[in-house]
N, C-alpha and C. Protein backbone atom coordinates (compact mmCIF):
# COMPACT_ATOMS: atom_id res chain seq x y z
N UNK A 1 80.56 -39.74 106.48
CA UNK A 1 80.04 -38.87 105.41
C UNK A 1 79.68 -39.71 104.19
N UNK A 2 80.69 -40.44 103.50
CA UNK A 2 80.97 -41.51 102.72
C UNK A 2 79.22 -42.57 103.02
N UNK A 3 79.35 -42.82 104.23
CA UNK A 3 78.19 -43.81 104.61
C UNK A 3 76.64 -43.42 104.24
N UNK A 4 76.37 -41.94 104.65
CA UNK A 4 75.23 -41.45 104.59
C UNK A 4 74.91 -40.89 103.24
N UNK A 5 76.06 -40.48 102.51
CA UNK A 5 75.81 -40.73 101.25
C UNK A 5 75.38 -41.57 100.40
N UNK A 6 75.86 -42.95 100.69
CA UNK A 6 75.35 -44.07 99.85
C UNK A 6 73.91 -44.36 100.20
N UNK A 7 73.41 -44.12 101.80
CA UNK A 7 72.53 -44.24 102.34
C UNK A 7 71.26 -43.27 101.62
N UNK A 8 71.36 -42.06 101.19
CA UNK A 8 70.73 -41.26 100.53
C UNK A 8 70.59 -41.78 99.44
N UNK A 9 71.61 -42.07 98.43
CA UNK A 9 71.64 -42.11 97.11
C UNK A 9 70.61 -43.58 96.94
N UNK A 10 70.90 -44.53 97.80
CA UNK A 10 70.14 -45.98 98.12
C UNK A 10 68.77 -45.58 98.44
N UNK A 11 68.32 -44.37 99.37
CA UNK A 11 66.68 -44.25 99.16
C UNK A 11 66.19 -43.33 97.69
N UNK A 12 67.36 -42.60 97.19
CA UNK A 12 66.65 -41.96 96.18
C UNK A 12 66.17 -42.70 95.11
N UNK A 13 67.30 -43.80 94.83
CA UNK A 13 66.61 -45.01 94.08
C UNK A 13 65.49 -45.86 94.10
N UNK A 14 65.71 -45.77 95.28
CA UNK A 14 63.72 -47.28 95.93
C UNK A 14 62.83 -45.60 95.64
N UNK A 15 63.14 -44.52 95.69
CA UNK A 15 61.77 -43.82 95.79
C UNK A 15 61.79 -43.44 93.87
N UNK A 16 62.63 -43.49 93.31
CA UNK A 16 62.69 -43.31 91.76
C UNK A 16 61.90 -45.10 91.26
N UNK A 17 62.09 -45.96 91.82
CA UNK A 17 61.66 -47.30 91.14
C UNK A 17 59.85 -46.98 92.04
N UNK A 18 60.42 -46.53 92.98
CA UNK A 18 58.36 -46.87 93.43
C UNK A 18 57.40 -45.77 92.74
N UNK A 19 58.34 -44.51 91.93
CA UNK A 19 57.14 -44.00 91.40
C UNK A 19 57.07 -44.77 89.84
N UNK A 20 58.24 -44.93 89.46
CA UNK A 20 58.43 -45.71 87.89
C UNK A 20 56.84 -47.01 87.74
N UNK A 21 57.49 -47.49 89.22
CA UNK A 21 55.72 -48.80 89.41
C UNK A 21 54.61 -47.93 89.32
N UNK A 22 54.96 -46.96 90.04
CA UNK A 22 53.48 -46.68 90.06
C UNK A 22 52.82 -45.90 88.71
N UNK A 23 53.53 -45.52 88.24
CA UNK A 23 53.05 -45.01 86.90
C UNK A 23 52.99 -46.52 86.05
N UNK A 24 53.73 -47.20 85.84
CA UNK A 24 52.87 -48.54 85.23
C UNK A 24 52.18 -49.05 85.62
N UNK A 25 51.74 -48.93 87.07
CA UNK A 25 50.58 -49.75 87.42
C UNK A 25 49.16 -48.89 86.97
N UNK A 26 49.41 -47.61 86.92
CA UNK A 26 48.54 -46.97 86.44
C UNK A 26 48.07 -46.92 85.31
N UNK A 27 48.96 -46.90 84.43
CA UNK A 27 49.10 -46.90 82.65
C UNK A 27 48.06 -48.78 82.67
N UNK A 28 48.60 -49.35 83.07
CA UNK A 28 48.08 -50.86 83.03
C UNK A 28 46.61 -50.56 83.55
N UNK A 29 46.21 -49.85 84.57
CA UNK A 29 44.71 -50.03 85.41
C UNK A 29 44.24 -49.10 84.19
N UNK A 30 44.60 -47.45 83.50
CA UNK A 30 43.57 -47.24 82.72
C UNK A 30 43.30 -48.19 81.75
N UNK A 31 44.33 -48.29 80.89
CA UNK A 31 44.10 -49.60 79.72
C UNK A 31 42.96 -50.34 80.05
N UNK A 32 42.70 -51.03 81.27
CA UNK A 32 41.98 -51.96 81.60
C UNK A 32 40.50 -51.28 81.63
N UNK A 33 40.40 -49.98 82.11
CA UNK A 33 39.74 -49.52 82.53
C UNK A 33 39.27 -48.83 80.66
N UNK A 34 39.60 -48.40 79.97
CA UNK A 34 39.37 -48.45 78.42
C UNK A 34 38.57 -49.20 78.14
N UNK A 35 39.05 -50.68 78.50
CA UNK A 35 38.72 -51.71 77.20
C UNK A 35 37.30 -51.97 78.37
N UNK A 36 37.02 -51.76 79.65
CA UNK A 36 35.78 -52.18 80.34
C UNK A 36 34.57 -51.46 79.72
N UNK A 37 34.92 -50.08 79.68
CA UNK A 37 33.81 -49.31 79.43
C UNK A 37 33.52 -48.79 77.82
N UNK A 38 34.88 -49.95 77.03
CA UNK A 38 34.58 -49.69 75.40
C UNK A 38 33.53 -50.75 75.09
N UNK A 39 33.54 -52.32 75.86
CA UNK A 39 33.29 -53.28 75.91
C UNK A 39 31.53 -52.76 76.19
């Protein structure tokens, strides 16, 4: 019980850090995408 718990709590984390990236990778691509088409 103990096991599959940690096992859960261990993917809820990698899936909380892969959206955290992905919203900075996004925030970073508009920025970029700003300064292309201010330019």
């Amino acid at each position: 019980m103990f096991e599959t718990l940690a096992k859960f709590i261990q993917k809820t984390v990698q899936a909380a850090r892969a959206v955290v990236a992905g919203q900075a990778s996004r925030k970073r691509m508009n920025k970029e995408m700003i300064k292309i088409s201010c330019s």
